[in-house]
N, C-alpha and C. Protein backbone atom coordinates (compact mmCIF):
# COMPACT_ATOMS: atom_id res chain seq x y z
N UNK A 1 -167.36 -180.89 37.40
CA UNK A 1 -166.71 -180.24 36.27
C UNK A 1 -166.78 -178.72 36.45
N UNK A 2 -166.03 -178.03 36.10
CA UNK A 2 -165.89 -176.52 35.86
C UNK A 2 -166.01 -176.21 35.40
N UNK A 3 -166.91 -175.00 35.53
CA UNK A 3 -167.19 -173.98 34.29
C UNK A 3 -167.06 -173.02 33.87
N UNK A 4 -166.72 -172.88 32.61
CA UNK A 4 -166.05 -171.37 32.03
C UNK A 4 -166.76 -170.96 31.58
N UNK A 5 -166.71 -169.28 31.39
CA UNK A 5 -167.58 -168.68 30.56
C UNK A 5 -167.14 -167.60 29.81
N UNK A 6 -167.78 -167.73 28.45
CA UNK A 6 -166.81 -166.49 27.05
C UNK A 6 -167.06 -165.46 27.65
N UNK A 7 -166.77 -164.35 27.93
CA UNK A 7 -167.24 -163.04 27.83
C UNK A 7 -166.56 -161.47 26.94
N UNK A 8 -167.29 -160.76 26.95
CA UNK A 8 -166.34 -159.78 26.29
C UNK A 8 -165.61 -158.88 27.01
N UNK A 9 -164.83 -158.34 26.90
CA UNK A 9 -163.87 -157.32 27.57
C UNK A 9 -164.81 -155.63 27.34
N UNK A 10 -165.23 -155.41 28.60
CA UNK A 10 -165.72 -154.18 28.93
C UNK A 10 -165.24 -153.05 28.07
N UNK A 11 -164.09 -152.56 28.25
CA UNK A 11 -163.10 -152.33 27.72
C UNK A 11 -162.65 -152.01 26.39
N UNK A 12 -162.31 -153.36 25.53
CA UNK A 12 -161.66 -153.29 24.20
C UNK A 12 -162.89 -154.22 23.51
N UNK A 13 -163.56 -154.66 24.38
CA UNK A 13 -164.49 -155.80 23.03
C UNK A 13 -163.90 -157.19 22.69
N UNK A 14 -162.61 -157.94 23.32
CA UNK A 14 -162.13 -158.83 23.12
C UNK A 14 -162.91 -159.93 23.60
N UNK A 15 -163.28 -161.57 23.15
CA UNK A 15 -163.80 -162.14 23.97
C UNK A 15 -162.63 -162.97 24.72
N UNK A 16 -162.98 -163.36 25.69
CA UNK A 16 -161.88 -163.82 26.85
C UNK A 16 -162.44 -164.95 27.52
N UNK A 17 -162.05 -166.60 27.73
CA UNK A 17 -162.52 -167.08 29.05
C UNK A 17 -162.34 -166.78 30.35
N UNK A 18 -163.84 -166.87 30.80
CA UNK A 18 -163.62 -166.20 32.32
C UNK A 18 -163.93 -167.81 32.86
N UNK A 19 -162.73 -167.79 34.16
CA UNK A 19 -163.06 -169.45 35.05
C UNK A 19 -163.33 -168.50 36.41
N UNK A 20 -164.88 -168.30 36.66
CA UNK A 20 -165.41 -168.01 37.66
C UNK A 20 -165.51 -168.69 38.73
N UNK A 21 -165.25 -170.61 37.87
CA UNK A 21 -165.52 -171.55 39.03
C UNK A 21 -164.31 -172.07 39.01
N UNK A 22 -162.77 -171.33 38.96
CA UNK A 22 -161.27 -171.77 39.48
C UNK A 22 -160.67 -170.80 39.46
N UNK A 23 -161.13 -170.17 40.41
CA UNK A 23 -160.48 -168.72 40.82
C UNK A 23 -158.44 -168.91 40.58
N UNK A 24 -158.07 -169.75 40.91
CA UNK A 24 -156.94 -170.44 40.78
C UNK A 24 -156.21 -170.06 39.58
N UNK A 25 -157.44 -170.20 38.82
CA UNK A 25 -156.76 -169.83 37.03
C UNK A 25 -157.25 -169.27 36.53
N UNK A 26 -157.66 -167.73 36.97
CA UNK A 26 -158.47 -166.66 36.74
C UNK A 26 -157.67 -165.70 36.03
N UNK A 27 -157.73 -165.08 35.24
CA UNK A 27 -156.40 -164.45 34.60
C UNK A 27 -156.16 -162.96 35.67
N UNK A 28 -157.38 -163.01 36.47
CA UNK A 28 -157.00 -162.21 37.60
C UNK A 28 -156.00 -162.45 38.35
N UNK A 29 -155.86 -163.83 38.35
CA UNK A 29 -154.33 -164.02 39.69
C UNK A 29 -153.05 -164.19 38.97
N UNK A 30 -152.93 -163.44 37.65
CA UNK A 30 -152.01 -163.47 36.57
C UNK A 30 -151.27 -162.24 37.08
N UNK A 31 -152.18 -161.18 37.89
CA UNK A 31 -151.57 -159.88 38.44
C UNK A 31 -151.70 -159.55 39.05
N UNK A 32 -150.81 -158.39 39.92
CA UNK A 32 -150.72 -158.01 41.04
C UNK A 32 -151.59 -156.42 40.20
N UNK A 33 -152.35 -156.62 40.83
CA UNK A 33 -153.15 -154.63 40.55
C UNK A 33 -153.01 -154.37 41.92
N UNK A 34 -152.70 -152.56 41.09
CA UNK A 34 -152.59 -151.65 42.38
C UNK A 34 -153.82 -151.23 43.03
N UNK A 35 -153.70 -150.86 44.13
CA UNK A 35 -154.66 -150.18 44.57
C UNK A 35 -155.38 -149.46 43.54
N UNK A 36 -154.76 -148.73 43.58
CA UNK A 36 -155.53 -147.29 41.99
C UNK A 36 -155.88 -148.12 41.01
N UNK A 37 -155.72 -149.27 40.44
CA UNK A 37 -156.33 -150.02 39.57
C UNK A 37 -157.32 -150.73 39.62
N UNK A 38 -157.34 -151.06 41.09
CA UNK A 38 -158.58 -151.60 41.80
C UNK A 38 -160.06 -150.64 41.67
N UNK A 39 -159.49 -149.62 42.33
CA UNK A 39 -160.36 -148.41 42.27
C UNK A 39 -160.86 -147.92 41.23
N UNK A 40 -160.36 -147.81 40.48
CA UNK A 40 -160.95 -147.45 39.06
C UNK A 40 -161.31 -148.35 37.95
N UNK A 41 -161.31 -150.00 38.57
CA UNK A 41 -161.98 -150.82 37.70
C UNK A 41 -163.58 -150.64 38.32
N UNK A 42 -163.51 -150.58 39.43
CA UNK A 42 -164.89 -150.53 40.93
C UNK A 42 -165.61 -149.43 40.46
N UNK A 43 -165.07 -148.32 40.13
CA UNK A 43 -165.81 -147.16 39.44
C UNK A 43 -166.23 -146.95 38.07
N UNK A 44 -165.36 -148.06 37.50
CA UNK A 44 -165.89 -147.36 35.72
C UNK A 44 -166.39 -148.85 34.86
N UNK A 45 -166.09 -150.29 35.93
CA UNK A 45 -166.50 -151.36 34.85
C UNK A 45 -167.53 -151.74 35.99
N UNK A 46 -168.09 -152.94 35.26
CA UNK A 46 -169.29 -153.80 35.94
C UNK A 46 -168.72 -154.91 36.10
N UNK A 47 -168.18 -155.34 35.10
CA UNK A 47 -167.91 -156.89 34.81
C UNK A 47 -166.31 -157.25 34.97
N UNK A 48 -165.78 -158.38 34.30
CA UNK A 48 -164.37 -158.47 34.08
C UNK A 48 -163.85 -157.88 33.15
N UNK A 49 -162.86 -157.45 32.98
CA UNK A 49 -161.39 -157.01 31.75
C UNK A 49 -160.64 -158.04 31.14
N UNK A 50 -160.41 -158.06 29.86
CA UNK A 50 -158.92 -158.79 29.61
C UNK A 50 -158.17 -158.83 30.31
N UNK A 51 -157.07 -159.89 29.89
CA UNK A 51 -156.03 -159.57 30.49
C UNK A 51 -154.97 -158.29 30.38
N UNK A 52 -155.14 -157.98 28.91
CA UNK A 52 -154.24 -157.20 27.94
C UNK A 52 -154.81 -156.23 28.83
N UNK A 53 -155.89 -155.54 28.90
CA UNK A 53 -156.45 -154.87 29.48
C UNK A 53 -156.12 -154.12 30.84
N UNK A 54 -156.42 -155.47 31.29
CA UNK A 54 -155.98 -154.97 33.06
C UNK A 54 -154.38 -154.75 33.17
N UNK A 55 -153.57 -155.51 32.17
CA UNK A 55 -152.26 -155.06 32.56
C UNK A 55 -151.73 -153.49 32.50
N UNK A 56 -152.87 -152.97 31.06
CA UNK A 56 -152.00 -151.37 30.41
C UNK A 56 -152.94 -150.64 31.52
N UNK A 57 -153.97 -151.45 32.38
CA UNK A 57 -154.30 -150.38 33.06
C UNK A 57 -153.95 -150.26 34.48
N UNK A 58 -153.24 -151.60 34.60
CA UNK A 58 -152.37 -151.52 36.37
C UNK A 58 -150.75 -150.59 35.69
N UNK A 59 -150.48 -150.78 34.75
CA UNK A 59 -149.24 -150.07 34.39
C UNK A 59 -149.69 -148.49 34.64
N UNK A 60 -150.71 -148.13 34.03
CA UNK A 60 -150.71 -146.74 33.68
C UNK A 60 -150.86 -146.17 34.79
N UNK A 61 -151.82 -146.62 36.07
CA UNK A 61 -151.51 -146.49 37.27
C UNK A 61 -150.39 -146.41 38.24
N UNK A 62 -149.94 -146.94 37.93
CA UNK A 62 -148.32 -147.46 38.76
C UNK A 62 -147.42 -145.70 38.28
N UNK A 63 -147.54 -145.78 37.25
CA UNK A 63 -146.89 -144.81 36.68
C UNK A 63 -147.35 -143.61 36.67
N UNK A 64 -148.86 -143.16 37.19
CA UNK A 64 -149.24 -141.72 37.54
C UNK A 64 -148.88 -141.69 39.18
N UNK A 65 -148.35 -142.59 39.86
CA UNK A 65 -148.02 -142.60 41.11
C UNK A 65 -146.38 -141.68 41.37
């Protein structure tokens, strides 16, 4: 069986399931992040993001490019 786990969003405080054990359906493989989004999750979080999250922050990236 697989297991999920609640967590909160670094971020905004949202709680979110994280499937650590089905990378498959990770809301990480929901997006393509940029480089620069990569980088500055590596520098300023520990943990995972929302989804909502990671999207306004691969956008805002994309767009200081």
């Amino acid at each position: 069986m697989l297991k999920h786990e609640e967590k909160i969003c670094e971020k905004c405080g949202v709680a979110f399931e994280c499937k650590v054990d089905d990378i498959a359906n990770c809301q990480y493989s929901q997006i393509k992040l940029s480089d620069a989004a990569k980088l500055f999750l590596t520098e300023n979080f520990s943990d995972c993001l929302c989804l909502n999250c990671l999207k306004i922050l691969n956008n805002n990236s994309i767009n200081q490019l």
